[in-house]
Every structure is written in C-alpha cells, then in structure tokens.
Protein backbone atom coordinates (compact mmCIF):
# COMPACT_ATOMS: atom_id res chain seq x y z
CA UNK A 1 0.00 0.00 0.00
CA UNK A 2 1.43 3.34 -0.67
CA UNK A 3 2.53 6.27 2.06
CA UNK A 4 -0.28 8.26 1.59
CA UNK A 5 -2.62 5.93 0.83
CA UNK A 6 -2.14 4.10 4.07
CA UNK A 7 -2.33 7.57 6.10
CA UNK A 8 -5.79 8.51 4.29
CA UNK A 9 -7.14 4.66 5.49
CA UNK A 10 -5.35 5.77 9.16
CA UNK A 11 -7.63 8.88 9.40
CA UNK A 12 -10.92 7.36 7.77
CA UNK A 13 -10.77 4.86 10.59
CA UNK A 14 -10.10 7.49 13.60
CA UNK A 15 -12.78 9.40 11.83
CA UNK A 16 -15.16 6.38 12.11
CA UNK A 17 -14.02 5.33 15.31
CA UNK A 18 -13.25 2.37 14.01
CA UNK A 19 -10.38 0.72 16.17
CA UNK A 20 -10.11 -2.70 15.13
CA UNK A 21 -9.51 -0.84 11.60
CA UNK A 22 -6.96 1.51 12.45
CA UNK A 23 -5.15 -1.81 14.80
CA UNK A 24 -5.43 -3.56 11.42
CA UNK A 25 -3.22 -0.82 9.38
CA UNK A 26 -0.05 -2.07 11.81
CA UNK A 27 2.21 -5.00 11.11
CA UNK A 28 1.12 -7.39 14.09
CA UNK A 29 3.82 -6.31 16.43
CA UNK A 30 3.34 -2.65 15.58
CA UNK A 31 3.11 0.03 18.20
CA UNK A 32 2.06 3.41 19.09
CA UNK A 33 3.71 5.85 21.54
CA UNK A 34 2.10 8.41 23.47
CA UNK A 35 4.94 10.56 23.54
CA UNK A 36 3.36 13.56 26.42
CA UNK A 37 2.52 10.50 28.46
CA UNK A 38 5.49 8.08 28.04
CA UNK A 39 3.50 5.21 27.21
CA UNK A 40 3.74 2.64 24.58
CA UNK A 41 0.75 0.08 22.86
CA UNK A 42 2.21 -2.79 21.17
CA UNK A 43 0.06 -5.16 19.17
CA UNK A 44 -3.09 -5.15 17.11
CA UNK A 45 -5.24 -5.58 20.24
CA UNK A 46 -3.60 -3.44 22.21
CA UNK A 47 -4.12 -0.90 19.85
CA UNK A 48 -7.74 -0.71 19.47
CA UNK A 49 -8.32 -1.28 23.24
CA UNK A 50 -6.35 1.85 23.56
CA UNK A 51 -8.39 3.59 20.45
CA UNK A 52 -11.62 2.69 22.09
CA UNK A 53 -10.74 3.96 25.54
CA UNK A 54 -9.35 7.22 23.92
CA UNK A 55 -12.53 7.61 22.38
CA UNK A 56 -14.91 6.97 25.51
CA UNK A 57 -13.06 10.26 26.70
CA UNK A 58 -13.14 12.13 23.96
CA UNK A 59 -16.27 10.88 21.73
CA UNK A 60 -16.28 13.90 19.20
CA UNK A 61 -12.56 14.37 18.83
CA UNK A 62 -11.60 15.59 15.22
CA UNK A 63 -8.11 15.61 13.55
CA UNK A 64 -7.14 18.31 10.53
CA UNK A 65 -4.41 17.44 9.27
CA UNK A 66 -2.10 20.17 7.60
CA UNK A 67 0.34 19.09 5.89
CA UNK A 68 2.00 15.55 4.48
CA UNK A 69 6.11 15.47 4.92
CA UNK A 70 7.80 12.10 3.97
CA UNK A 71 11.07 10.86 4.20
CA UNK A 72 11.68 7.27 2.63
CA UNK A 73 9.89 5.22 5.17
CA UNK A 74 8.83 7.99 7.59
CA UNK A 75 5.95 10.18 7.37
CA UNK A 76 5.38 13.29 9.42
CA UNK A 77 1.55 14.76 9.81
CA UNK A 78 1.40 17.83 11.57
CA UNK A 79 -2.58 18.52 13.00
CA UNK A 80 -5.10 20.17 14.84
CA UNK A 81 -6.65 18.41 17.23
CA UNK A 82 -10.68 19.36 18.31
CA UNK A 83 -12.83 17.67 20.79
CA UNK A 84 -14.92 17.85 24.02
CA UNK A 85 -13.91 16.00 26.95
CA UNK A 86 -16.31 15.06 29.46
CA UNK A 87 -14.36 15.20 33.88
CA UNK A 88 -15.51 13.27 36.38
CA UNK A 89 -17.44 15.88 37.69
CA UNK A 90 -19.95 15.83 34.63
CA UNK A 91 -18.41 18.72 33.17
CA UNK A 92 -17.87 19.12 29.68
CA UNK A 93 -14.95 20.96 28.65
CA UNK A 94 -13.56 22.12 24.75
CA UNK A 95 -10.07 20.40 23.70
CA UNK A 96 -8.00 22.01 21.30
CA UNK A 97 -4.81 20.87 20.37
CA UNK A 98 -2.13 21.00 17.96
CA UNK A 99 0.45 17.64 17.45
CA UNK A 100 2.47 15.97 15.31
CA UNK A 101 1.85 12.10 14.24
CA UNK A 102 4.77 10.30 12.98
CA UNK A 103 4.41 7.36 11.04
CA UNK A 104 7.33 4.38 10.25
CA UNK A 105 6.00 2.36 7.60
CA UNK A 106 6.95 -0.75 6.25
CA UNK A 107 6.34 -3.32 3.95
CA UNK A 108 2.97 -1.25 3.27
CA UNK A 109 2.31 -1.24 7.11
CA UNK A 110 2.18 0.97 10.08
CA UNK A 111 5.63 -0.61 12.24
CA UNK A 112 5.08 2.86 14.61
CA UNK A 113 3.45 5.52 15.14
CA UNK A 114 4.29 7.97 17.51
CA UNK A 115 2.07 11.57 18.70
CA UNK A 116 3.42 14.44 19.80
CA UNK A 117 1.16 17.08 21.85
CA UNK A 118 1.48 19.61 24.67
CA UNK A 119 0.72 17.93 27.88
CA UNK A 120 0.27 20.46 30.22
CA UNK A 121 -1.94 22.28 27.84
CA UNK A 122 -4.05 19.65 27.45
CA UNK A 123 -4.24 19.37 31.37
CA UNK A 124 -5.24 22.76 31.38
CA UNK A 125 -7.96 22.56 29.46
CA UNK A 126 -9.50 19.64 31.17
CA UNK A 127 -9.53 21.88 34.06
C-alpha cells in the first residue's frame, strides 16, 4: 500500500471510530507511543483497546491534518486536534490541540506511530 494511501485509510478509521480498523493498518507487532505520556501500545489488540478507551473520553474528537512530509519510510503529519472531553465531575470541557503524528512504515504497514502534543496544555484545558 502506498505512504499516503495508508495515512488517508489511518484517518478514515479514527474518523469512524473504528479501532479494530486503524489496529489492522499495523504490522502485528506494531506500536504506538504516546509521547506527552510516556507510554507505549504494542500489538493489534492493544491498539484498538487503547483507540476505544481514547474515544470513551473524547467521543467527538476531530483531527485536521495540515500538511503531508515524507522521508523514505517515515511520514510526518502535523494537525489540529478538536474535541470535548467530558471530567468526572460531569463537566464538559472544549479540547484544542495541535500535534504531530509520525508514522514508520513498512512493507505497506504501520511498524510505529508515535504523537506528539502539549501535555500540560491539554491538562489545562481539562480543568
């Protein structure tokens, strides 16, 4: 599959919610890092267990992406990030973020993919 071609699938499934999708776009032992919270998802299941649980706490969250850089088997997609995240009080609160995804592909695969965001601005907008 090509580079771009595999990112467009990568968003369509986010945009869908559609975990066990997205988990499928990654060689079997591929893995995502969550770079602002040093922590790591390895494996297809892994991945959409973390996809779905993202979701539950941020059901509306949008990605626009703005821009496409590759480098042979890298591809960087810089983004704004929209969505409404819901405390533990009940409270509903507007997320707005901007982040960098980077993508190693291989053999028409996702082997990582790592996301790059603000963490303490996130934080603050929780509240």
């Amino acid at each position: 599959m090509h580079h771009q071609e595999l990112i467009d699938r990568f968003y369509a499934a986010y945009a869908a919610r559609d975990a066990q999708g997205a988990a499928a776009l990654y060689a079997p032992d591929g893995r995502h890092d969550e770079i602002a919270m040093a922590k790591s998802r390895q494996g297809r299941e892994a991945l959409a267990q973390g996809l779905e649980g993202f979701w539950r706490m941020l059901p509306d969250v949008a990605w626009s992406r703005r821009g496409y850089i590759r480098a042979a088997g890298h591809v960087a997609v810089p983004y704004h990030m929209t969505g409404t995240f819901t405390g533990k009080d009940g409270q509903k609160r507007p997320i707005a973020l901007d982040g960098l995804h980077l993508f190693e592909i291989r053999d028409g695969a996702l082997m990582v993919t790592k996301d790059l965001w603000d963490l303490d601005l996130f934080k603050a907008q929780m509240g």
